[in-house]
Structures are given as C-alpha cells and as structure tokens.
Protein backbone atom coordinates (compact mmCIF):
# COMPACT_ATOMS: atom_id res chain seq x y z
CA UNK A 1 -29.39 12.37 -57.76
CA UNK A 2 -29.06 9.73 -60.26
CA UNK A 3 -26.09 7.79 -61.43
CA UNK A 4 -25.00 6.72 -65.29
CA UNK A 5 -26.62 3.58 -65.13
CA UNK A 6 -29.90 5.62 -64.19
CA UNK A 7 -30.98 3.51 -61.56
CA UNK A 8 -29.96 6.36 -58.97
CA UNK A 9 -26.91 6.57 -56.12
CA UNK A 10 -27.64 4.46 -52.91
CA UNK A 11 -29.64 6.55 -49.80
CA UNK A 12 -27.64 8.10 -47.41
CA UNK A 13 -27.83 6.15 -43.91
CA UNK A 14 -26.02 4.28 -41.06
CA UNK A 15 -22.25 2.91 -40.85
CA UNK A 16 -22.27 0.37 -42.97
CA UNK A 17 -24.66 2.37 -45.19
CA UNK A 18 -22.51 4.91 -45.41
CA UNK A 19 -19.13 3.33 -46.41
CA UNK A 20 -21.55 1.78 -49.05
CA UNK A 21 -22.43 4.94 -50.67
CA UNK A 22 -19.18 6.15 -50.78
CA UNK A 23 -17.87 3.78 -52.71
CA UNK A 24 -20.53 2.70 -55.03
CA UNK A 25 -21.25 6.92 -55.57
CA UNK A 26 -17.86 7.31 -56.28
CA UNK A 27 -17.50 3.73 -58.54
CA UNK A 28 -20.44 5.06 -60.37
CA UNK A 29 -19.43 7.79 -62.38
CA UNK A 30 -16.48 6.63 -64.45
CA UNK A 31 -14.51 3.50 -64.25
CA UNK A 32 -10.74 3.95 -62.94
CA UNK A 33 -7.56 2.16 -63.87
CA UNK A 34 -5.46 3.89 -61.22
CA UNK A 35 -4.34 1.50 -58.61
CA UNK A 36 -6.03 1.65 -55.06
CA UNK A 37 -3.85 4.00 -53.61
CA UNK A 38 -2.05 7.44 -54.54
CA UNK A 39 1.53 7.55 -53.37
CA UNK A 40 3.09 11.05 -53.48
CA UNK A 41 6.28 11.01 -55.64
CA UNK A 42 8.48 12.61 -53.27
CA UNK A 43 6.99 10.55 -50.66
CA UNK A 44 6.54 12.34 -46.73
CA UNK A 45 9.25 13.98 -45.17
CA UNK A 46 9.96 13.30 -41.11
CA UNK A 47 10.98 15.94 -39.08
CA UNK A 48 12.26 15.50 -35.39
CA UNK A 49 9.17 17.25 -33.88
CA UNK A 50 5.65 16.66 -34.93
CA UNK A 51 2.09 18.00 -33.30
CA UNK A 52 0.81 16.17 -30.21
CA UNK A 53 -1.73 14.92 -32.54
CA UNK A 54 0.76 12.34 -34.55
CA UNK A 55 -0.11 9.19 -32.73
CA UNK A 56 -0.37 5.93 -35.15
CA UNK A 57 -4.30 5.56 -35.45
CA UNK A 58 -3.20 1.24 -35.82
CA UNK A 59 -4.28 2.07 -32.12
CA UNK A 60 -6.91 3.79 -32.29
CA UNK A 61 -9.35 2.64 -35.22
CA UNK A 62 -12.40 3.65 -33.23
CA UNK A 63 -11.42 7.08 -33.20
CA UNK A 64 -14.00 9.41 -34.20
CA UNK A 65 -14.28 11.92 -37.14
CA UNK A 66 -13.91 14.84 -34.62
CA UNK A 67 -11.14 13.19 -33.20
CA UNK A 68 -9.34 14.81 -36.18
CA UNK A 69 -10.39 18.20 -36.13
CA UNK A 70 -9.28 21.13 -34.56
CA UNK A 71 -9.62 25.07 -35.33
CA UNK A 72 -6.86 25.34 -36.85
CA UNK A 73 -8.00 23.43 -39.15
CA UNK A 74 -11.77 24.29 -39.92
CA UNK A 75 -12.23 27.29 -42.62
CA UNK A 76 -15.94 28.65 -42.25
CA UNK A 77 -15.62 30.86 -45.59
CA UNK A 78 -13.74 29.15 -48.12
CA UNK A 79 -12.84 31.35 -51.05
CA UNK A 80 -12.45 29.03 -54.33
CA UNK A 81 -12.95 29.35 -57.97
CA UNK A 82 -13.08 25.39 -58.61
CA UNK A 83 -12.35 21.95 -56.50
CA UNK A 84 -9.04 22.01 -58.08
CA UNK A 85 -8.21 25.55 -56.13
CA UNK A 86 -10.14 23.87 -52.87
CA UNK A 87 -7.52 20.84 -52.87
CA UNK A 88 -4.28 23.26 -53.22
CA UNK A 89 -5.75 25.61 -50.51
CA UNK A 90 -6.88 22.75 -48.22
CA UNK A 91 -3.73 20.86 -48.45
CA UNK A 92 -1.72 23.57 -47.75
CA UNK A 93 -3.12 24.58 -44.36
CA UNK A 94 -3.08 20.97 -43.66
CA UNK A 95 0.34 20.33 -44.42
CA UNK A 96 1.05 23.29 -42.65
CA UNK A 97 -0.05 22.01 -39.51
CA UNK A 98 0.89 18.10 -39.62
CA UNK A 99 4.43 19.41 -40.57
CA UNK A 100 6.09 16.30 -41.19
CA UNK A 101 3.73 15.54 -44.41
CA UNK A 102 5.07 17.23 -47.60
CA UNK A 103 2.63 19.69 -48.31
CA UNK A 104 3.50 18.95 -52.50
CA UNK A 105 2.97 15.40 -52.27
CA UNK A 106 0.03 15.78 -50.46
CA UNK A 107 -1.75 18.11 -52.70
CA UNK A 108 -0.17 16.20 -55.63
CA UNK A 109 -2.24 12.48 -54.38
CA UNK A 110 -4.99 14.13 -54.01
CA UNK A 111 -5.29 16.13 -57.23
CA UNK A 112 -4.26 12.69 -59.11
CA UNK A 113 -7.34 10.95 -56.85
CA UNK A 114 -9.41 13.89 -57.91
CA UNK A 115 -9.01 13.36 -61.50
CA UNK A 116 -9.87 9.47 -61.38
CA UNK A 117 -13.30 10.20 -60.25
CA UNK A 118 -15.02 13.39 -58.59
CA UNK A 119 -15.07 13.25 -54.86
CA UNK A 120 -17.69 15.78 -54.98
CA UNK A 121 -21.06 13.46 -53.99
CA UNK A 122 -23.94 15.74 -54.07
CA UNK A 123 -26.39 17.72 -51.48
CA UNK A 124 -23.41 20.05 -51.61
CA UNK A 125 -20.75 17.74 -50.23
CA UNK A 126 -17.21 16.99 -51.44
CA UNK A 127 -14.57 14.79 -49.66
CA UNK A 128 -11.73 14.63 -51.82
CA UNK A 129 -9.16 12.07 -50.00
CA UNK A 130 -6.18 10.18 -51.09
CA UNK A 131 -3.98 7.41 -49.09
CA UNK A 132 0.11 7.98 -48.84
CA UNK A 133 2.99 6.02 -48.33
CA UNK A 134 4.69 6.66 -45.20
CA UNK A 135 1.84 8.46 -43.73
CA UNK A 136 0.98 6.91 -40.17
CA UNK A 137 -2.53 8.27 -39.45
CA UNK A 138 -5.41 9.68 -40.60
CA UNK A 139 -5.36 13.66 -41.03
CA UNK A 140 -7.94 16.45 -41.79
CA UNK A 141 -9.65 19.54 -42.44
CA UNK A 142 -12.90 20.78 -42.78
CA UNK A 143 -14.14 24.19 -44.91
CA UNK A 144 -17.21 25.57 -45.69
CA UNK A 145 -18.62 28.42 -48.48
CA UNK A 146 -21.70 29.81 -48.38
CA UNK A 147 -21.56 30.99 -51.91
CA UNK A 148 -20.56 27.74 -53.26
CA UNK A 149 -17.77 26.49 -55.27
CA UNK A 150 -18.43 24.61 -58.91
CA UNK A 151 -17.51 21.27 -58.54
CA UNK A 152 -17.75 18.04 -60.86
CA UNK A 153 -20.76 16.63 -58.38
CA UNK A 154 -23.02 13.66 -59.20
CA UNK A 155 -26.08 15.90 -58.78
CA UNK A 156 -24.58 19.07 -60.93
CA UNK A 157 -25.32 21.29 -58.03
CA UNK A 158 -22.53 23.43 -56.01
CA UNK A 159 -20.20 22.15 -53.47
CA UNK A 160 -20.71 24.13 -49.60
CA UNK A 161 -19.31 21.74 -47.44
CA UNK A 162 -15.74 20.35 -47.97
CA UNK A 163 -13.86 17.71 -45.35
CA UNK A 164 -10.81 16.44 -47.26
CA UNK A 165 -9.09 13.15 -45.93
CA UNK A 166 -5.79 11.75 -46.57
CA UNK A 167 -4.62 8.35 -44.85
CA UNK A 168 -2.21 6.11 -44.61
CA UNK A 169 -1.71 3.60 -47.42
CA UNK A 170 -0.57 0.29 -45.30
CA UNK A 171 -4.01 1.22 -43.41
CA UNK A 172 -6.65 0.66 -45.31
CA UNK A 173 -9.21 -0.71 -42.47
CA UNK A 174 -9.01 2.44 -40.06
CA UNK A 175 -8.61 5.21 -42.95
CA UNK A 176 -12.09 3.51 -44.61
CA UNK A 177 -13.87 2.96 -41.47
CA UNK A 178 -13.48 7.39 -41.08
CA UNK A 179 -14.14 8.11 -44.89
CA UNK A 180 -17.53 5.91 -44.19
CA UNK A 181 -17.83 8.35 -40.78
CA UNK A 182 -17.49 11.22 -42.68
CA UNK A 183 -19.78 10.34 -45.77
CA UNK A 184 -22.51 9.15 -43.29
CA UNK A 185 -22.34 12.58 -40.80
CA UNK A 186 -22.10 14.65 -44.24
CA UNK A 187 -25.59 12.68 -45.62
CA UNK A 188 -27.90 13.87 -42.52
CA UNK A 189 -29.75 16.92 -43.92
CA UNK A 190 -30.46 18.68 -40.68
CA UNK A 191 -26.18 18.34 -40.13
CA UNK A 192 -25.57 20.18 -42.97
CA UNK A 193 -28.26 22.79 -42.27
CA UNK A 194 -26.50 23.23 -39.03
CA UNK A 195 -23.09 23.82 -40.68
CA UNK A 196 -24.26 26.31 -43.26
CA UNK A 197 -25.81 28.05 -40.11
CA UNK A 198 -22.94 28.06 -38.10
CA UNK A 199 -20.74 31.74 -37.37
CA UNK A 200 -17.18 30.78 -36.69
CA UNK A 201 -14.44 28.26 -36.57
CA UNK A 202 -15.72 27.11 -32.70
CA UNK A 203 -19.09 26.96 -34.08
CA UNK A 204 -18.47 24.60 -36.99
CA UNK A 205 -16.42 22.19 -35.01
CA UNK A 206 -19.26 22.33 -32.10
CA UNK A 207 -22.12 21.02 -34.81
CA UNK A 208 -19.79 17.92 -36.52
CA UNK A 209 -19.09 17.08 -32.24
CA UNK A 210 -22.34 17.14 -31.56
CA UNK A 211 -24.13 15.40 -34.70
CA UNK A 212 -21.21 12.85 -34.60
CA UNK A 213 -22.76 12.24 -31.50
CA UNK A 214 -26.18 12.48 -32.00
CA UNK A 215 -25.87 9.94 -34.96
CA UNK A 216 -23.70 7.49 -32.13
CA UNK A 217 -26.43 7.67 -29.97
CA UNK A 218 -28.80 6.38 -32.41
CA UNK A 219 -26.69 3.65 -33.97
C-alpha cells in the first residue's frame, strides 16, 4: 500500500506499532480540520436500565479488545452496498444493544468521522470509530463479508473485515489504547485468514479470543 506522499503506510506490528499506524495511515490520506472528537448533536440518552456490560472502562483501561465483544454483536455475512450502508447497519445493532446510546447520534459521529478521512486501512480492513460526549466506555461490533464491500481504502482493494469503535470523548487514553488493539490484531495476516475462514457468530468471536491472545503471549 502506499500513501500520497509515496513513501508508503508504516508496517503493521506490535502495540505501540500499531497505534502508530493507525494514526499516521489515517493522517495520511487527506488533512482534516474537524476537531479531535465527534459529538453527536442530540447527545446520548440514559435510560434507568442498561446491559451488565455498562461499567466505566476509567477502571478498566487494560481491558482487552474481546472484552467488548459478544454474539450479539458479531455479523459473519454482512450485506452492504458501500461503507456508508456498513456504518448505518453497524450502528444500529449496536445501539440496539447498549440501549442507553442514541442509535442517531451514534451513526451520525461516525458518518461525520467517516467523511474526514476513510477508516478503511487496507488488507481488507475498516474500523470506522468516532468518540461521544456522554458516552462512558468503549463499545463494539464486529462484521465480516466474504464478497466484499467497496470502500474508500488506502490500498483500493475491498473491505471483508469490519470492527467499528465508538468511545468516550473525556477518555481519550483507554478508547486509543483499544483502537491501537484493534488495528494491531486486524494487521496479522494469518488473523484475518482465520476470520474469513470462520462459519458462525461463535466461530468469529473464538479466532479474535484466541489471536488476541496469541499476539499477548508474544508481546
């Protein structure tokens, strides 16, 4: 993959390595003049019950990528006509779940991220993200499509493999640390192999488990 300047996007590798590539990919293909977060316009909405999964991550910075994951909300055959479609159908289901985030302002941050510069980084990845006010942790979800979906990458090629973020905006240190996480699992070619392999829901969340692991054990 190359970037504008020509002189090519940074490897993919370790922690530090990989927060590094995430930015610098993304800083690469167009200047932005937003401001360093998104905040939805009609802000998050609280509701009186919330999943057990709502606890502040100010505690738990360490957590891991997996951490975040569940069945609910990993798609193995995403069905998309463009990453704009993606976002809307990702946010949704996410919103869905994590009830007390409003599922417009949600989709709306991370359409607006979208259009400052693509989140869609190559070798078939995408991680579109976006940081809200009044959010209190770290959310996501994970899909997948076979066929691929046409995406604004850095390498022109297909998107497959799509794990959209969104993060609190007063929490920059702990929602950075899993965007790096992510970026660096996502770079490993024999991890993505694995996921384009996998069968079902169970089977997807089994391979980001155990490569998140794998790639612990050798850090």
């Amino acid at each position: 993959m190359q970037g504008d300047d020509g002189g090519g996007l940074l490897a993919w590798f370790g922690v530090i390595g990989g927060y590094a590539w995430t930015v610098r990919s993304l800083g690469r293909v167009r200047p932005s003049r937003a401001p360093g977060h998104v905040v939805a316009p009609r802000g998050l909405r609280r509701m009186d019950t919330a999943p057990a999964v709502r606890q502040s991550q100010s505690r738990r910075v360490q957590m891991g990528i997996t951490d975040l994951l569940i069945k609910e909300l990993v798609f193995p055959a995403l069905d998309a006509r463009g990453s704009d479609e993606v976002i809307e159908t990702l946010g949704i289901r996410l919103a869905a779940y994590h009830r007390d985030i409003d599922r417009d302002g949600l989709v709306h941050a991370l359409r607006e991220r979208e259009r400052q510069v693509t989140t869609a980084l190559g070798d078939g990845v995408a991680i579109p993200h976006a940081r809200l006010s009044g959010l209190d942790r770290t959310v996501a979800a994970f899909g997948r499509s076979r066929a691929g979906i046409p995406w604004e990458s850095l390498d022109g090629g297909p998107t497959h493999l799509v794990f959209l973020l969104a993060g609190p905006a007063n929490l920059p240190g702990a929602y950075l640390k899993v965007l790096a996480g992510v970026s660096r699992l996502l770079s490993d070619e024999r991890c993505r192999a694995r996921l384009m392999e996998a069968e079902s829901e169970t089977d997807l969340l089994l391979v980001l488990r155990e490569e998140e692991s794998r790639g612990r054990r050798a850090a």
